[in-house]
Protein backbone atom coordinates (compact mmCIF):
# COMPACT_ATOMS: atom_id res chain seq x y z
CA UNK A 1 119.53 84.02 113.43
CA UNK A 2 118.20 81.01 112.53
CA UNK A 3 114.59 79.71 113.99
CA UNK A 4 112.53 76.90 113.90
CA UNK A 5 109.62 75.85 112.34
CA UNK A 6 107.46 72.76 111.29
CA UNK A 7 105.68 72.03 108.06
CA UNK A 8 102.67 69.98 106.79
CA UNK A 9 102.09 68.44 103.23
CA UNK A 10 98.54 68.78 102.08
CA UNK A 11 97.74 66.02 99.84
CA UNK A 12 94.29 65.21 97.69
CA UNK A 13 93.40 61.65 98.76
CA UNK A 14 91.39 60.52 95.44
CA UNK A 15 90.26 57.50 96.89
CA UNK A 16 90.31 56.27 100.69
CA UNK A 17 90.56 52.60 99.79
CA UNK A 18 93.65 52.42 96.76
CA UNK A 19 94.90 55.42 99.11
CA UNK A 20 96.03 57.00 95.75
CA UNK A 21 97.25 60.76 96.67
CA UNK A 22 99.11 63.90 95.23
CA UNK A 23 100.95 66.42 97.26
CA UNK A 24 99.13 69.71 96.05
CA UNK A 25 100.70 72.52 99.00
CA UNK A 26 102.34 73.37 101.66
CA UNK A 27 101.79 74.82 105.22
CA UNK A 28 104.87 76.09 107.32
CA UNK A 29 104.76 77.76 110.83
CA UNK A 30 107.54 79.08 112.66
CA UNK A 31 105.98 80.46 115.99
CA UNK A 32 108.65 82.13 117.62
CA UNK A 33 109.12 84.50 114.27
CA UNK A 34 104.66 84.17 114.88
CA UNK A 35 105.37 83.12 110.83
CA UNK A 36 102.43 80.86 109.67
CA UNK A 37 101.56 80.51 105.63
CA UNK A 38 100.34 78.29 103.27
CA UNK A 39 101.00 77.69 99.24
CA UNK A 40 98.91 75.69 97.49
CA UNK A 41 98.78 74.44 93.96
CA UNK A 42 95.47 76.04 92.00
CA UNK A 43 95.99 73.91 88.77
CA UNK A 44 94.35 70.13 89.21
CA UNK A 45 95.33 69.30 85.10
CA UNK A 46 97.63 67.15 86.34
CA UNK A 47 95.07 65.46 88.87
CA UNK A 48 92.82 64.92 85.81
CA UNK A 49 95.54 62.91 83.96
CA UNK A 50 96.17 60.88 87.42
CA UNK A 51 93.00 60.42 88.39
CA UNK A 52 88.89 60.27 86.76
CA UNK A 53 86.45 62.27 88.21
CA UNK A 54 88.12 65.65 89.30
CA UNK A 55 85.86 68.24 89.66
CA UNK A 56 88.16 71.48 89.02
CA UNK A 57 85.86 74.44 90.50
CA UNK A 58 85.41 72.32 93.61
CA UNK A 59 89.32 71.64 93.69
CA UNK A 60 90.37 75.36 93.70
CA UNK A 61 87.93 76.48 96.09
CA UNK A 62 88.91 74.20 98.60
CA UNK A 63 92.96 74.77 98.06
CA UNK A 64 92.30 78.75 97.39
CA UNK A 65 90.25 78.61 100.94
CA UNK A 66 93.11 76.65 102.82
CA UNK A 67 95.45 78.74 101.26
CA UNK A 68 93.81 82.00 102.17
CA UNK A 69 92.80 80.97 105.57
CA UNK A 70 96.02 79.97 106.92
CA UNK A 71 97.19 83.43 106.01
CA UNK A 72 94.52 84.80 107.11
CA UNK A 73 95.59 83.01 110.40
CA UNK A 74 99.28 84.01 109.92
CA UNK A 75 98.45 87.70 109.84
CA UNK A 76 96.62 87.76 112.95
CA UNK A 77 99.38 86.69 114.54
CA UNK A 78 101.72 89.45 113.60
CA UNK A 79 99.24 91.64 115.09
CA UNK A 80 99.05 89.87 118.71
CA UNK A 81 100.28 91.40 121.48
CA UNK A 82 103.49 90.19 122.72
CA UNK A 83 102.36 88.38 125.44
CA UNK A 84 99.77 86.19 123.53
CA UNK A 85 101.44 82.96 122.84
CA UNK A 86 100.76 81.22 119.73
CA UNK A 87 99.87 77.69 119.58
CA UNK A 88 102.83 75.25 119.80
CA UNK A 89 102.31 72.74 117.42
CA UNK A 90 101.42 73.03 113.37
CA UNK A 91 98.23 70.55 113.93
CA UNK A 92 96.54 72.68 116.82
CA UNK A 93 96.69 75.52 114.27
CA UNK A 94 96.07 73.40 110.65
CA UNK A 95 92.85 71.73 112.19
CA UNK A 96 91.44 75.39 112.65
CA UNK A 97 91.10 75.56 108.75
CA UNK A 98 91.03 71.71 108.14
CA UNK A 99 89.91 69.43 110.70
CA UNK A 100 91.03 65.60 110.00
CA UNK A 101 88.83 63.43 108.27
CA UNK A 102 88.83 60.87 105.45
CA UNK A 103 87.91 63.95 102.76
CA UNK A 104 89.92 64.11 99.88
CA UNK A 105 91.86 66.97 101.30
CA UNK A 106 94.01 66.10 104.06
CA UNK A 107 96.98 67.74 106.28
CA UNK A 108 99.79 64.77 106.26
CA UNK A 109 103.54 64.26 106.58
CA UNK A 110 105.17 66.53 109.33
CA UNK A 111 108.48 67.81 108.99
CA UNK A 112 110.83 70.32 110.85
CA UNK A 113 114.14 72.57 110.50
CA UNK A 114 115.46 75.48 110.69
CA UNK A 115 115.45 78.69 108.76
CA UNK A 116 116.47 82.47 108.44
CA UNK A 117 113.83 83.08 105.95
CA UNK A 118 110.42 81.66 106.37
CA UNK A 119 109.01 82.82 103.34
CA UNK A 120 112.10 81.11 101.05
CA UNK A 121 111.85 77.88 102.98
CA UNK A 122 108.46 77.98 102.39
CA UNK A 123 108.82 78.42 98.23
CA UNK A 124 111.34 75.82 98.49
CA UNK A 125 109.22 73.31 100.36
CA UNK A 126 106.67 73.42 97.48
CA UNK A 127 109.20 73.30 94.59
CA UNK A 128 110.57 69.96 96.70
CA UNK A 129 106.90 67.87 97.72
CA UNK A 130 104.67 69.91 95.36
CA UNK A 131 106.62 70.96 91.76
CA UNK A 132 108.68 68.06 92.04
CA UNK A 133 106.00 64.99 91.52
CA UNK A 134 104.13 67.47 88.99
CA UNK A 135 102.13 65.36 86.83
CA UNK A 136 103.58 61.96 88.07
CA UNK A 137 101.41 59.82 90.44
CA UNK A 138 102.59 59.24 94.13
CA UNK A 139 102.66 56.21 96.13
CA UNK A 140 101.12 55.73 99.74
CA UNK A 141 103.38 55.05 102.51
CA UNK A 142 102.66 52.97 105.49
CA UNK A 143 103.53 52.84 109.56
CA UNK A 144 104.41 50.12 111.04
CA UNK A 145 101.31 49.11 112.56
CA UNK A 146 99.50 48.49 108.63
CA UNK A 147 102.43 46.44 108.06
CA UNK A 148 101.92 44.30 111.45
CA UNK A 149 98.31 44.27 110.31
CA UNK A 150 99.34 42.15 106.91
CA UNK A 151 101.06 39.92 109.57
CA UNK A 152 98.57 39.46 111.94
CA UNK A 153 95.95 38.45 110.06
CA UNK A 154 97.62 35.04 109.26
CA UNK A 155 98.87 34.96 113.16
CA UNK A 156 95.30 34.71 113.93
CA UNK A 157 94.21 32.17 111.54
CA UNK A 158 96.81 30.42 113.20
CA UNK A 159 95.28 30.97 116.83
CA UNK A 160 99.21 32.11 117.87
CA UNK A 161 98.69 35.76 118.31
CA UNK A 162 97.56 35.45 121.57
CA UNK A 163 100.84 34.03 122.41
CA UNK A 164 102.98 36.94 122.18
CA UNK A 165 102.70 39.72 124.89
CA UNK A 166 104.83 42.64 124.62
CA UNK A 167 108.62 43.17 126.73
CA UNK A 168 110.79 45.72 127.10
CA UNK A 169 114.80 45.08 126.72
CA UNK A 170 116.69 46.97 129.35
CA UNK A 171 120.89 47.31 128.23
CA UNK A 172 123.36 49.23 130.09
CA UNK A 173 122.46 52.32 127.39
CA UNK A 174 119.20 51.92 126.12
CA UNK A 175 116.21 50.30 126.12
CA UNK A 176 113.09 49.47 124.37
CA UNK A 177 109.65 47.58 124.67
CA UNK A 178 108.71 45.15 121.99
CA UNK A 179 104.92 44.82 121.52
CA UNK A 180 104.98 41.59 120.21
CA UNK A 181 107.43 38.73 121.78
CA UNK A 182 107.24 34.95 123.35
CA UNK A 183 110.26 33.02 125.70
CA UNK A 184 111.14 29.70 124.10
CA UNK A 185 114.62 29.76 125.70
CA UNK A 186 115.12 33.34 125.31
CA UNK A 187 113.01 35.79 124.56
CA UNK A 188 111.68 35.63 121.04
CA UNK A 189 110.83 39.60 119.48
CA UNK A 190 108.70 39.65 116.33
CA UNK A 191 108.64 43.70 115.15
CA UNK A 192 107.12 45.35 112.04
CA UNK A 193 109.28 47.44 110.41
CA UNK A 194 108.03 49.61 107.42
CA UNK A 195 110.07 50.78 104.85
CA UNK A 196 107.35 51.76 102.28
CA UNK A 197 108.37 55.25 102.30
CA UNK A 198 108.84 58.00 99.58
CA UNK A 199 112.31 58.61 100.21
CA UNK A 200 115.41 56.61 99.22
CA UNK A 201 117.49 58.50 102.37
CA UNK A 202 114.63 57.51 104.63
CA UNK A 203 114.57 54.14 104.00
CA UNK A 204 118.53 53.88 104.77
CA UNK A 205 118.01 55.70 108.01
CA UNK A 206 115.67 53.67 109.01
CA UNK A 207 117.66 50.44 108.35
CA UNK A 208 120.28 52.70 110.13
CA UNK A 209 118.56 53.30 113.01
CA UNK A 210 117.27 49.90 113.71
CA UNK A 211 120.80 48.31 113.13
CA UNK A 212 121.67 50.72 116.05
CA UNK A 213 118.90 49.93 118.39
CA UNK A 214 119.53 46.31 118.29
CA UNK A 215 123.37 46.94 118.53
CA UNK A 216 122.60 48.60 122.31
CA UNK A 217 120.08 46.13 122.84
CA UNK A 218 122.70 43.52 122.45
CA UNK A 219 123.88 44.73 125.53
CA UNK A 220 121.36 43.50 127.51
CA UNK A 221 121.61 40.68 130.39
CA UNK A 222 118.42 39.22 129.11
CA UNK A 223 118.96 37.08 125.62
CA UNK A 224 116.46 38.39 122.43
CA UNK A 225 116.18 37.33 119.14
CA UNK A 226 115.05 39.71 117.26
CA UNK A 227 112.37 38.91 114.01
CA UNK A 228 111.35 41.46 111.78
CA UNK A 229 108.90 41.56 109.85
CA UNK A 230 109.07 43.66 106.80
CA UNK A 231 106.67 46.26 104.72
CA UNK A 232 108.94 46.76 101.41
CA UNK A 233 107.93 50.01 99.24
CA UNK A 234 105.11 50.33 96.98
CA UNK A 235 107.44 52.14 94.44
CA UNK A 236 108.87 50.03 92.25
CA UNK A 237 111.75 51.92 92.09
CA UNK A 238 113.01 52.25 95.74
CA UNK A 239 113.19 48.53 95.55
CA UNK A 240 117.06 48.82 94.92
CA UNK A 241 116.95 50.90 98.02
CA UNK A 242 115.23 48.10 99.69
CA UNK A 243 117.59 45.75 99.34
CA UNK A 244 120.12 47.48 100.40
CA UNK A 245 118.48 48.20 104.13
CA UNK A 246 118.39 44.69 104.22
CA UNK A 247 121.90 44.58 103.65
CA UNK A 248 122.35 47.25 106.74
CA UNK A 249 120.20 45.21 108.90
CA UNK A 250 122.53 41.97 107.92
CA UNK A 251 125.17 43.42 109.42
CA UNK A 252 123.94 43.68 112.94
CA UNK A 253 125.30 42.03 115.61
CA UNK A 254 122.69 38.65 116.32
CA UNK A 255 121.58 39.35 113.17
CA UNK A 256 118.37 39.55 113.28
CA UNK A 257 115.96 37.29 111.30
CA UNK A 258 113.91 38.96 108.22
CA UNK A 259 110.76 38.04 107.16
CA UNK A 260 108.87 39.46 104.15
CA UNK A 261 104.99 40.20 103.87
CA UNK A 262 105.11 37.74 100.78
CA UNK A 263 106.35 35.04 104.00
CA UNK A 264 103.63 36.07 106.06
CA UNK A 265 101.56 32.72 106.00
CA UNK A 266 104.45 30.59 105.82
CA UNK A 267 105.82 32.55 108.99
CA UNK A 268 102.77 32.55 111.16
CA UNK A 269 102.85 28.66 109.98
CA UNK A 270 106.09 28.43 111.43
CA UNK A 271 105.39 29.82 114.20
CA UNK A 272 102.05 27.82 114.93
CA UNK A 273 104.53 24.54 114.49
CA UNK A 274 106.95 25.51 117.03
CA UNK A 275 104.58 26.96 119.50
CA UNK A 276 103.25 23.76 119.29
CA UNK A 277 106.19 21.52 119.79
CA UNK A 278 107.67 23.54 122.35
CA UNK A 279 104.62 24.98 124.14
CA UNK A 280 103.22 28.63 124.45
């Protein structure tokens, strides 16, 4: 029988401000099977060769301590009593072992599934985040608020920002509140949408899932335009991969208007001019 769990990357974070990382293990928890384990990567050669500065002793206590403690954790649980419910989520029980902070070693990037064998998922979860970027360096991804923040800094130089308020879009099927929107006619969205992510399927999906929520939205008795403004990916290589969820979001019905980060000034400009001619 198959049951579910939830995992957490841990990553070094060389620097806070370049935001440089490396995926160096792997927690997994699975509290129904009370499952809960931790593999982390002893070896920081690799680390060295990304980044100046490592100091190796300090490196494998810290991941040999995270590593042992989250077993350590793991085995209580085997021995609770029946009736003692485990935590819920993977944070309440990571932050036990590694509270979050801006160290260099931080819990990040949540995933779930399901599994009959915790223990396999868990070796394959390392080969996949872990094994898999050995020795290559790894590029930050970003939510959609850091993305707004690129656009809102121009926005405010403009004196505009306090001209959009959010709205929520009620259709027939769905609906959804924009944070960030202005009526010149109709109502006027302006969303940030980041697709700096480390995976080529996730950045699809997310043009994919966008291209859906505006096709339900177009539903609606109340006329949008939707603007989005975009984060592309720091890796040069998913740029391809880029494009193409541009392409997806092309395709939506009212097509919606995108607008790049490199277009930031020259959209809040925009903006400025036509709040201006038309009133805020």
């Amino acid at each position: 029988m198959k049951i579910a769990y939830t995992f957490s990357v841990l990553r070094y974070v060389h620097d806070p401000v370049t935001r440089e990382f490396a995926n160096i293990g792997i927690a997994l928890y699975a509290p129904e099977a009370r499952y809960l384990s931790a593999v982390c990567t002893p070896h920081y050669g690799r680390l060295s060769k990304m980044f100046a500065g490592i100091d190796g002793d300090h490196f494998r206590q810290i991941t040999r301590y995270i590593e042992r403690e989250l077993q350590n954790l793991g085995e209580k649980m085997q021995t609770q009593l029946p009736f003692t419910k485990p935590p819920s989520a993977i944070d309440q029980v990571l932050k036990q072992v590694l509270p979050p902070d801006d160290s260099g070693f931080q819990f990040s990037t949540f995933g779930a599934g399901h599994t009959t064998d915790p223990s396999k998922t868990l070796r394959e979860l390392f080969d996949r985040y872990v094994e898999k970027y050995s020795g290559r360096p790894q590029y930050p991804s970003r939510d959609d608020e850091e993305v707004w923040a690129v656009f809102r800094k121009p926005l405010e130089e403009k004196q505009v920002i306090t001209c959009l308020k959010p709205k929520r879009i009620m259709a027939p099927n769905y609906e959804y509140e924009f944070k960030h929107t202005r009526k010149n006619e109709v109502w006027h969205a302006y969303e940030p949408v980041s697709f700096d992510l480390m995976e080529s399927n996730s950045i699809l999906d997310k043009a994919n899932t966008w291209m859906g929520r505006l096709t339900n939205l177009g539903d609606s008795n109340e006329k949008f335009k939707s603007h989005l403004l975009l984060g592309g990916p720091s890796d040069p290589k998913l740029q391809t991969t880029f494009t193409k969820a541009q392409n997806i979001l092309n395709k939506t019905p009212g097509r919606p208007e995108l607008v790049k980060e490199s277009e930031a000034e020259d959209f809040a400009e925009s903006l400025r001019q036509e709040i201006k001619q038309h009133g805020s």
